[in-house]
N, C-alpha and C. Protein backbone atom coordinates (compact mmCIF):
# COMPACT_ATOMS: atom_id res chain seq x y z
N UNK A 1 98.95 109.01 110.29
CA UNK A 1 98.92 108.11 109.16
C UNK A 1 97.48 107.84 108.75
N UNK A 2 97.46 107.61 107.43
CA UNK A 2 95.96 107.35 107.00
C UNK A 2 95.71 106.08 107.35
N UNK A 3 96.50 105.12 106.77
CA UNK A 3 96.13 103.86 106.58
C UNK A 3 97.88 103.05 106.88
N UNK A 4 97.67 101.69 107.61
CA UNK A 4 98.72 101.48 107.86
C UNK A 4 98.82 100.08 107.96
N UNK A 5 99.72 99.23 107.32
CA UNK A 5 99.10 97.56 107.01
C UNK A 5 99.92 96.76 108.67
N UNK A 6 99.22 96.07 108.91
CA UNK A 6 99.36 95.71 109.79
C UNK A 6 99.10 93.95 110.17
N UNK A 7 99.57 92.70 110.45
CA UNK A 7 99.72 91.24 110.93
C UNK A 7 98.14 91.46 110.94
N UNK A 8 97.80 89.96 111.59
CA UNK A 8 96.05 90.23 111.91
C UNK A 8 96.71 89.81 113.46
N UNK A 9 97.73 89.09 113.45
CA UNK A 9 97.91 89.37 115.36
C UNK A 9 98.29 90.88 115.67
N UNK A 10 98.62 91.84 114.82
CA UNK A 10 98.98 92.62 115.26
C UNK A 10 98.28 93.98 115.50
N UNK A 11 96.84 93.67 114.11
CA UNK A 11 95.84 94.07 115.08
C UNK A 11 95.32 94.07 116.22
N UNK A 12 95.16 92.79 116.05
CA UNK A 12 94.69 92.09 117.11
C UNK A 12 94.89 92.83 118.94
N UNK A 13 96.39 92.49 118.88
CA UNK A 13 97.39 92.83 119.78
C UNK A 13 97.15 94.22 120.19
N UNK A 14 97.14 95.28 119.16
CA UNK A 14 97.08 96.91 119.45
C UNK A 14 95.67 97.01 119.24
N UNK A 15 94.91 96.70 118.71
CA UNK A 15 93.24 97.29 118.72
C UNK A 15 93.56 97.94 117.48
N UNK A 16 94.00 97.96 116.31
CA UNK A 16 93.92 98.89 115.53
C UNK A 16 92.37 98.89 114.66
N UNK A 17 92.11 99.98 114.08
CA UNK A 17 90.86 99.80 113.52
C UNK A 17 90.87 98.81 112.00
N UNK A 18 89.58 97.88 112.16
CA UNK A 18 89.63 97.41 110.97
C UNK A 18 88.38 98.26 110.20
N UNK A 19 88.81 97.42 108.53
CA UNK A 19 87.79 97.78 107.47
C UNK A 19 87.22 96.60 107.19
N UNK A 20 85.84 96.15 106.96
CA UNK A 20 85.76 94.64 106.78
C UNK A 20 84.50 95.29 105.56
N UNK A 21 83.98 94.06 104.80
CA UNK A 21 83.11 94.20 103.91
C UNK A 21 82.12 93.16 104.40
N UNK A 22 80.78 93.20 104.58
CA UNK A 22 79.83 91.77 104.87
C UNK A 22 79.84 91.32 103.29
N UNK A 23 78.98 90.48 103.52
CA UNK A 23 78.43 89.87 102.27
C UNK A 23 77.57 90.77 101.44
N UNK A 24 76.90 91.08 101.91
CA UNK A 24 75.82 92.65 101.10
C UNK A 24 76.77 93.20 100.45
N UNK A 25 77.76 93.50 100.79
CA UNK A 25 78.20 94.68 100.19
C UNK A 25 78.58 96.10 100.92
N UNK A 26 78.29 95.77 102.12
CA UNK A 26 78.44 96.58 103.42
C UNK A 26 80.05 96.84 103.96
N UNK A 27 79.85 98.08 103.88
CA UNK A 27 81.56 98.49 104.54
C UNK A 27 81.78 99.28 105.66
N UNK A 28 82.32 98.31 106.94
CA UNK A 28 82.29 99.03 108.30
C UNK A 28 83.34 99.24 108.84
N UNK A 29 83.74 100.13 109.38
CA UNK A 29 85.00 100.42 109.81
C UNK A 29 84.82 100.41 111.92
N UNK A 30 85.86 99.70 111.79
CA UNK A 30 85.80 99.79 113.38
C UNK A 30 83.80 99.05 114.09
N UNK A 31 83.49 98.52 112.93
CA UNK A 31 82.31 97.80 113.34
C UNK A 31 81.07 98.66 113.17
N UNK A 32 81.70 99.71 112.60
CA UNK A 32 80.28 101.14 112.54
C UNK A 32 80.17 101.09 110.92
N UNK A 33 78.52 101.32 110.43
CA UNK A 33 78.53 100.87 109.07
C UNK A 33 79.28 102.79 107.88
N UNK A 34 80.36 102.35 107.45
CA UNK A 34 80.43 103.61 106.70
C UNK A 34 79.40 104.21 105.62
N UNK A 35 78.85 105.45 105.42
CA UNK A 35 77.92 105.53 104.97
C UNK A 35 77.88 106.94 103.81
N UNK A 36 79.17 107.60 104.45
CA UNK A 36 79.65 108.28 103.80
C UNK A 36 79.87 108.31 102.18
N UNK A 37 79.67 108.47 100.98
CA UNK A 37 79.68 108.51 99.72
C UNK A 37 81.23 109.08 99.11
N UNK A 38 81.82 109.61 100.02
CA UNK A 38 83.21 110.56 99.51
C UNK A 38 84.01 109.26 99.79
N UNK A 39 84.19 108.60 101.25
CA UNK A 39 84.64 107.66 101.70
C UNK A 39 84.92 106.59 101.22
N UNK A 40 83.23 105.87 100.41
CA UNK A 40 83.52 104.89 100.15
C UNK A 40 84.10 105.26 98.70
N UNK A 41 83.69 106.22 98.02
CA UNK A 41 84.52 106.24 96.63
C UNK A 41 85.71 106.20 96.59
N UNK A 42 86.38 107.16 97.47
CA UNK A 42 88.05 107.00 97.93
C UNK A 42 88.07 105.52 97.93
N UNK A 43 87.75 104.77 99.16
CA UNK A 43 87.83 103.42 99.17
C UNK A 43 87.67 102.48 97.57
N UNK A 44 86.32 102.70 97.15
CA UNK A 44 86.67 101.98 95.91
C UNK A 44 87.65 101.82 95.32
N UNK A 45 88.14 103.66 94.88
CA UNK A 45 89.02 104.13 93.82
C UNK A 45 90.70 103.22 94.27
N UNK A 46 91.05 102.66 95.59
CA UNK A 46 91.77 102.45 96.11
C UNK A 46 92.02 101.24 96.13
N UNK A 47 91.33 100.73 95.75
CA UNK A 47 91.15 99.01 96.02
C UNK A 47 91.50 98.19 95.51
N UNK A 48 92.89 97.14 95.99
CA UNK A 48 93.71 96.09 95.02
C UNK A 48 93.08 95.26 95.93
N UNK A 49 93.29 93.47 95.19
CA UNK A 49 93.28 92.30 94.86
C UNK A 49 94.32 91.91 94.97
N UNK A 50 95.11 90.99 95.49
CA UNK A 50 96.18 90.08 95.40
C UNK A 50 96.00 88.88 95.85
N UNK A 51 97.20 87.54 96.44
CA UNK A 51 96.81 86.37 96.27
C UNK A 51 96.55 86.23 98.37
N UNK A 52 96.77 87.36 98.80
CA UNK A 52 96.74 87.64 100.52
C UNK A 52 95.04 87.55 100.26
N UNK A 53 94.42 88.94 99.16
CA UNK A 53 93.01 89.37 99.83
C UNK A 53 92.96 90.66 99.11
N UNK A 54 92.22 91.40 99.75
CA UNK A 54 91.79 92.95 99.42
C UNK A 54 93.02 93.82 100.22
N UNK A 55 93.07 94.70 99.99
CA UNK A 55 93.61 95.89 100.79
C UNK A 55 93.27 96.94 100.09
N UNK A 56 93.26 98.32 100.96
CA UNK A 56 93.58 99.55 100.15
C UNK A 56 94.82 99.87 100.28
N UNK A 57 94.89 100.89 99.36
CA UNK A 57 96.08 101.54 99.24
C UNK A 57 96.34 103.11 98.75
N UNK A 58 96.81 103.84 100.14
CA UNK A 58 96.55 105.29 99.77
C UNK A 58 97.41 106.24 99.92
N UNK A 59 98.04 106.95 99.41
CA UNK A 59 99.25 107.47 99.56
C UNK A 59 100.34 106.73 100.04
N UNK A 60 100.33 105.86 99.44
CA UNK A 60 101.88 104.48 99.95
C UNK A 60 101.46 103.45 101.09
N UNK A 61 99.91 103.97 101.80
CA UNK A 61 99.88 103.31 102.85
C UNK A 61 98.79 102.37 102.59
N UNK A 62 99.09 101.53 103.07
CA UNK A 62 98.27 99.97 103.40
C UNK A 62 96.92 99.53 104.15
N UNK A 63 96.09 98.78 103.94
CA UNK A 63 95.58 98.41 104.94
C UNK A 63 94.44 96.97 104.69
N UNK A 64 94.68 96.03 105.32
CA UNK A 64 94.06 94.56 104.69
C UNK A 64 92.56 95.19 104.77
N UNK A 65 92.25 94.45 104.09
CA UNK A 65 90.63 94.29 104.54
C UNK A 65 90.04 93.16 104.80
N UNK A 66 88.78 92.82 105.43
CA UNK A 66 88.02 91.57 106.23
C UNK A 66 86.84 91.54 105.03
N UNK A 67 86.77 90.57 103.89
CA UNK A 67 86.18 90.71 102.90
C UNK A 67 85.15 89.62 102.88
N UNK A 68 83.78 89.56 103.62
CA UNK A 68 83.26 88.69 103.49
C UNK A 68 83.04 87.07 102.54
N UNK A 69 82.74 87.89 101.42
CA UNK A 69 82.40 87.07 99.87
C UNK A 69 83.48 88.16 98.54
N UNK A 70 82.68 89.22 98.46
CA UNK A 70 83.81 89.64 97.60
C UNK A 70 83.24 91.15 97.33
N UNK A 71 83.50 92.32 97.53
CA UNK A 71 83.99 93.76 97.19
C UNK A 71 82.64 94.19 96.70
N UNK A 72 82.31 93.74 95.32
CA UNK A 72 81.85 93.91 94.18
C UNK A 72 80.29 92.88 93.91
N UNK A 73 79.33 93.73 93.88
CA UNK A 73 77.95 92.95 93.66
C UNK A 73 77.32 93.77 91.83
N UNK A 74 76.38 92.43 91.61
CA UNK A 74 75.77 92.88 90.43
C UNK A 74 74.60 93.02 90.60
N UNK A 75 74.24 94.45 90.38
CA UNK A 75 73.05 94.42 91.46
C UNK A 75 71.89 94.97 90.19
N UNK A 76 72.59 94.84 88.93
CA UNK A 76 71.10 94.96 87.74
C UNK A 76 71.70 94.65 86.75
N UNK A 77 71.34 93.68 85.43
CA UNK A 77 71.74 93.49 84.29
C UNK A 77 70.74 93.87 83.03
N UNK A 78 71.28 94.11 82.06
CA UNK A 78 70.46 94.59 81.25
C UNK A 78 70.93 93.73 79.63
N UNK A 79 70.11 93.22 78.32
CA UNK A 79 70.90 93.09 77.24
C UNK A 79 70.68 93.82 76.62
N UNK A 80 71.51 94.65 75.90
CA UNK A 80 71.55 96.01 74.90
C UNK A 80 72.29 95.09 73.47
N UNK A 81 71.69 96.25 72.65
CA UNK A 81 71.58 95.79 71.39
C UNK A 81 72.37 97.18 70.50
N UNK A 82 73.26 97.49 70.29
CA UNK A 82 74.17 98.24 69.80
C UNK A 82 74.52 97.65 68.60
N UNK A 83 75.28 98.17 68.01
CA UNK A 83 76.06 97.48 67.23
C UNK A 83 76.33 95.65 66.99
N UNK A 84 76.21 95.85 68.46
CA UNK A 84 76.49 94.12 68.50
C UNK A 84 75.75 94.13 69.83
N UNK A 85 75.40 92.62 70.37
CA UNK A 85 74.44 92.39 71.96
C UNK A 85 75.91 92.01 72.61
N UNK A 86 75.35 92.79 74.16
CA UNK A 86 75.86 92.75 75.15
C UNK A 86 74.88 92.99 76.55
N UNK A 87 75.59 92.11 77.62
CA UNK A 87 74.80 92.62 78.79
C UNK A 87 76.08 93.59 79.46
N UNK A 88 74.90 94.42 79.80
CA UNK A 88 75.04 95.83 80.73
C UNK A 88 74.75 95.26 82.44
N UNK A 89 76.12 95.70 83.00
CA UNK A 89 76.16 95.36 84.40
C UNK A 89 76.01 96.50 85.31
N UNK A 90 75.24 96.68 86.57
CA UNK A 90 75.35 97.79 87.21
C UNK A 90 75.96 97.18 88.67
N UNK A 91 76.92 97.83 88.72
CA UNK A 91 77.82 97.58 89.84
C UNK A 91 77.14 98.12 91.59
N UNK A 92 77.72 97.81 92.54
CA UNK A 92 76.95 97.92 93.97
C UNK A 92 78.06 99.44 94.32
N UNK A 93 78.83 99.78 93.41
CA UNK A 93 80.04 101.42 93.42
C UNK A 93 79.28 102.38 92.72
N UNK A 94 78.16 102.15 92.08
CA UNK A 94 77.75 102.88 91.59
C UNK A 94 77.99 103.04 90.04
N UNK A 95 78.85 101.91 89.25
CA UNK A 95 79.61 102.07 88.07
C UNK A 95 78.69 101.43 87.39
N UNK A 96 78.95 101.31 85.90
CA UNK A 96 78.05 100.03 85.08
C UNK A 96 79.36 99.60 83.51
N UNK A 97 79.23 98.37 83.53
CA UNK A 97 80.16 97.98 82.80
C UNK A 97 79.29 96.90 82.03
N UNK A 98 80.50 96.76 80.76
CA UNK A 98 79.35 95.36 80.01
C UNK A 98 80.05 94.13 80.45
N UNK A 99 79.16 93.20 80.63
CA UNK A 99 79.49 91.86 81.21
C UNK A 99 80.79 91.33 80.25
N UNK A 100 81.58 90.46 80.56
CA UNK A 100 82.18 89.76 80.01
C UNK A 100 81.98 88.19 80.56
N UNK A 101 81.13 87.71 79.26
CA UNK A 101 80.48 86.23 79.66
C UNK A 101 81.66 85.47 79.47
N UNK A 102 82.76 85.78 79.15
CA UNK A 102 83.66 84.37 79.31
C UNK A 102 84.43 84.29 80.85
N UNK A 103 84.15 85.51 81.59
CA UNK A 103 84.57 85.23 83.21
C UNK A 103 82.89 84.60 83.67
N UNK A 104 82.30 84.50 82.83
CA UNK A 104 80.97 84.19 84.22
C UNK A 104 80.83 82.92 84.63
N UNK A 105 80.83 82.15 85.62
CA UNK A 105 80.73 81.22 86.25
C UNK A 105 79.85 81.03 87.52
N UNK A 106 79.17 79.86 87.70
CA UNK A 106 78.63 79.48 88.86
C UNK A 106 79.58 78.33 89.87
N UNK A 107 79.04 79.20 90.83
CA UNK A 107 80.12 78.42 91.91
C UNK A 107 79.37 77.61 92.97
N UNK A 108 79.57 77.63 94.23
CA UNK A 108 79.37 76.10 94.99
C UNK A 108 77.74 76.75 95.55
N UNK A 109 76.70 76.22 95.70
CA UNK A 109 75.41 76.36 95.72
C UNK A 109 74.53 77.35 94.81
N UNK A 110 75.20 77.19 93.69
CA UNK A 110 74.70 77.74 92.43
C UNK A 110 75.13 79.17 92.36
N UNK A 111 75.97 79.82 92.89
CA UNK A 111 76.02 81.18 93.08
C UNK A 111 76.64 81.86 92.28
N UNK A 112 76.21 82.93 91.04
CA UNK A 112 76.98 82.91 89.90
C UNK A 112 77.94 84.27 90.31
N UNK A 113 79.20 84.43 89.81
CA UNK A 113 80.28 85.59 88.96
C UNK A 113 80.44 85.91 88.30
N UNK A 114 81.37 86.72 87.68
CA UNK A 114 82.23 87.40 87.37
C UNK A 114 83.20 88.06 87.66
N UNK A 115 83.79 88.32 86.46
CA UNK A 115 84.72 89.64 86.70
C UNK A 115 84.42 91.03 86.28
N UNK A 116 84.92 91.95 87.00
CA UNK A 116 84.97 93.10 86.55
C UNK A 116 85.75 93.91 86.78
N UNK A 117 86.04 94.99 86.43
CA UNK A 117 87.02 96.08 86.60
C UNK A 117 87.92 95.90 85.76
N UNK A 118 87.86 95.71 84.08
CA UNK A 118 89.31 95.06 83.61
C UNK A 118 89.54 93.34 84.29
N UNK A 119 88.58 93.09 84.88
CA UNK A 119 89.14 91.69 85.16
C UNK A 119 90.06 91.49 86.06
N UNK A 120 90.17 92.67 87.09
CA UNK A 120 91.14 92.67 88.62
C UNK A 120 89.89 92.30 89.70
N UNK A 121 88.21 92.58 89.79
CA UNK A 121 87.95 91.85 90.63
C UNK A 121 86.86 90.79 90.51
N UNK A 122 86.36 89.95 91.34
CA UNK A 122 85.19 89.00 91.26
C UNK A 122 84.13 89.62 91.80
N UNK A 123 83.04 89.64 90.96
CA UNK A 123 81.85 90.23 91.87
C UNK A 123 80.67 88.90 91.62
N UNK A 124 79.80 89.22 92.52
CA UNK A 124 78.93 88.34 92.82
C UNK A 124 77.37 88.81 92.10
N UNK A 125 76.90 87.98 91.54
CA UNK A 125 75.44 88.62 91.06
C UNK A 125 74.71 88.19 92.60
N UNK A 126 73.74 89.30 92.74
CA UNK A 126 72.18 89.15 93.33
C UNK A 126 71.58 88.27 92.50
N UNK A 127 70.29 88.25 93.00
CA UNK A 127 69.52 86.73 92.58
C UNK A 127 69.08 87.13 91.25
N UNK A 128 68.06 89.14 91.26
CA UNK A 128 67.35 89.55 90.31
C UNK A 128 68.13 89.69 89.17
N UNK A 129 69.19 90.38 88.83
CA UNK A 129 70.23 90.21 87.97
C UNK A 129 70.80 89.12 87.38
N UNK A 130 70.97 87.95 87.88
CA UNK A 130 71.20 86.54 87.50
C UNK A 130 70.75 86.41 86.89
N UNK A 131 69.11 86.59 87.01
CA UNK A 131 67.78 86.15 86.61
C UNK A 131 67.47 86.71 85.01
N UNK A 132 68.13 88.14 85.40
CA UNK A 132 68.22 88.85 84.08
C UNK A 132 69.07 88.91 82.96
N UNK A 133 70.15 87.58 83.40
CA UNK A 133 71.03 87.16 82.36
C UNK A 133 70.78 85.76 81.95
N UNK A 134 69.77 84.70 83.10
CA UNK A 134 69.66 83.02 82.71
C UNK A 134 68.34 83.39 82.21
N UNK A 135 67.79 84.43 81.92
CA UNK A 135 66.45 83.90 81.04
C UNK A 135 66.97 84.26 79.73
N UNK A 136 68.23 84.65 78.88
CA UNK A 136 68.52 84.13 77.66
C UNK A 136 68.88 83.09 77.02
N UNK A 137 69.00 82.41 78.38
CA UNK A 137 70.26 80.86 78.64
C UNK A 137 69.26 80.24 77.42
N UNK A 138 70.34 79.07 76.45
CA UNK A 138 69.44 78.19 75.70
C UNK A 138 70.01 76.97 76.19
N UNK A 139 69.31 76.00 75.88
CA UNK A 139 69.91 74.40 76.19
C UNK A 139 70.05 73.58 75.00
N UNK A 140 71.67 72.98 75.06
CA UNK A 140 72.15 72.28 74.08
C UNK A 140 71.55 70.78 74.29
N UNK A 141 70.83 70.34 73.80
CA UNK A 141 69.79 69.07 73.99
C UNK A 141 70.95 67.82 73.54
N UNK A 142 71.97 67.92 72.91
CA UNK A 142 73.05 67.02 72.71
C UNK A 142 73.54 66.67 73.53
N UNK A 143 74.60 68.04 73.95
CA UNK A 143 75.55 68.08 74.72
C UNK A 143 75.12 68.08 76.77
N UNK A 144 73.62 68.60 76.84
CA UNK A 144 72.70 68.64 77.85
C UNK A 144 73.43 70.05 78.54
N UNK A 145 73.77 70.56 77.67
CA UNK A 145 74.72 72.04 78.17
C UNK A 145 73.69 73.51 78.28
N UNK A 146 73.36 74.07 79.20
CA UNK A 146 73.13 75.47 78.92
C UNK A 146 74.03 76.76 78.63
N UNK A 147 73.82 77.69 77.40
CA UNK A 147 74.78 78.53 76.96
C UNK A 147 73.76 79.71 76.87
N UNK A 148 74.73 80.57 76.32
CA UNK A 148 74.17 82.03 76.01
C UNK A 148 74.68 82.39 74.51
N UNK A 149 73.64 83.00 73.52
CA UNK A 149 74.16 82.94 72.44
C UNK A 149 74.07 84.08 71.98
N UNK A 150 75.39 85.23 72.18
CA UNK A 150 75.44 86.66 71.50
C UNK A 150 76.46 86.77 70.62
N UNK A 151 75.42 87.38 69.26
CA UNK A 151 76.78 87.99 68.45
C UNK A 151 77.11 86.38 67.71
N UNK A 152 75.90 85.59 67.88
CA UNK A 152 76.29 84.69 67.26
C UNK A 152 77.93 83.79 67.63
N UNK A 153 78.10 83.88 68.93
CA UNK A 153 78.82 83.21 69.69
C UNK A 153 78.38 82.38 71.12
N UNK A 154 78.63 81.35 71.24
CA UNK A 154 78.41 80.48 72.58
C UNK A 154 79.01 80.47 73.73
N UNK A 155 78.32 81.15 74.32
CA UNK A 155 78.84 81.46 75.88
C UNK A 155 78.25 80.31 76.80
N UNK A 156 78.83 79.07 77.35
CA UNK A 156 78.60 77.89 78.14
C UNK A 156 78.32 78.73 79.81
N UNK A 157 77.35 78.32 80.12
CA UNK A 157 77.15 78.49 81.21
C UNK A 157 77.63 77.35 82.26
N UNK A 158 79.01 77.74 82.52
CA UNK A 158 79.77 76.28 83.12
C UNK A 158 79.64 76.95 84.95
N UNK A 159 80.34 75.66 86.10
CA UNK A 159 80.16 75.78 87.23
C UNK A 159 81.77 76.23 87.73
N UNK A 160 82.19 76.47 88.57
CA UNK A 160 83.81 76.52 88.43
C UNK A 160 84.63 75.34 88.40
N UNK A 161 85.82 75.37 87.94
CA UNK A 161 86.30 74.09 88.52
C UNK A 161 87.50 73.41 89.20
């Protein structure tokens, strides 16, 4: 069997191998860091979200994963000017997608998100990338609100809630 879902006592119980993710962004199997490029793409390409956690899923078969913080890092942003402004996200898979500022949020010790993938997962910005989306931030001196203003629309830079 490739992959096979299993209790966490029931790991536990048999030793089966886990997949866990650190916080980096790091993916180890059985506690050894995978490093492989074929591997982890399979793995990416494989990878659901539900209200349990992560798992893969590969030929019918299962397997949880130990997901530190979350899957998915933003590890460079860019604002491009096309047709219309957008920020350009570069993913920690190797992918790059354009931000969608109405998932972005900061969460509990300032730590900002999103979504990505179609909006199936949460990824986490790095500090430099953050950095490269709050130096457009403007401040609403009324409302005492900071936003982002593309395309001639207001994107609130809110906390979660």
């Amino acid at each position: 069997m490739l992959l096979k879902e299993f209790s966490a006592k029931d790991k536990e119980d048999m030793g089966c191998p886990d997949i866990r993710v650190d916080r980096d962004g790091t993916w180890y199997f059985e506690g050894a860091e995978i490093i492989r490029t074929e591997i982890l793409s399979l793995f990416y390409a494989s990878l659901h979200l539900d209200e349990e956690g992560y798992y893969l899923e590969i030929k019918g078969e299962r397997a949880r994963l130990d997901v530190e913080d979350t899957v998915f890092l933003v590890k460079e942003a860019e604002l491009v000017k096309d047709s219309d402004e957008a920020f350009v996200i570069w993913l920690n898979d190797g992918s790059q997608e354009r931000l969608d500022l109405n998932t972005f949020r900061i969460a509990e010790e300032n730590v900002p998100y999103c979504l990505v993938k179609e909006g199936r997962f949460p990824a986490r910005f790095l500090r430099l990338p953050y950095y490269q989306v709050a130096q457009h931030a403007q401040h609403d001196e009324d409302t005492d609100e900071y936003f982002i203003l593309l395309n001639e629309k207001k994107y609130p830079l809110k906390g979660s809630s």
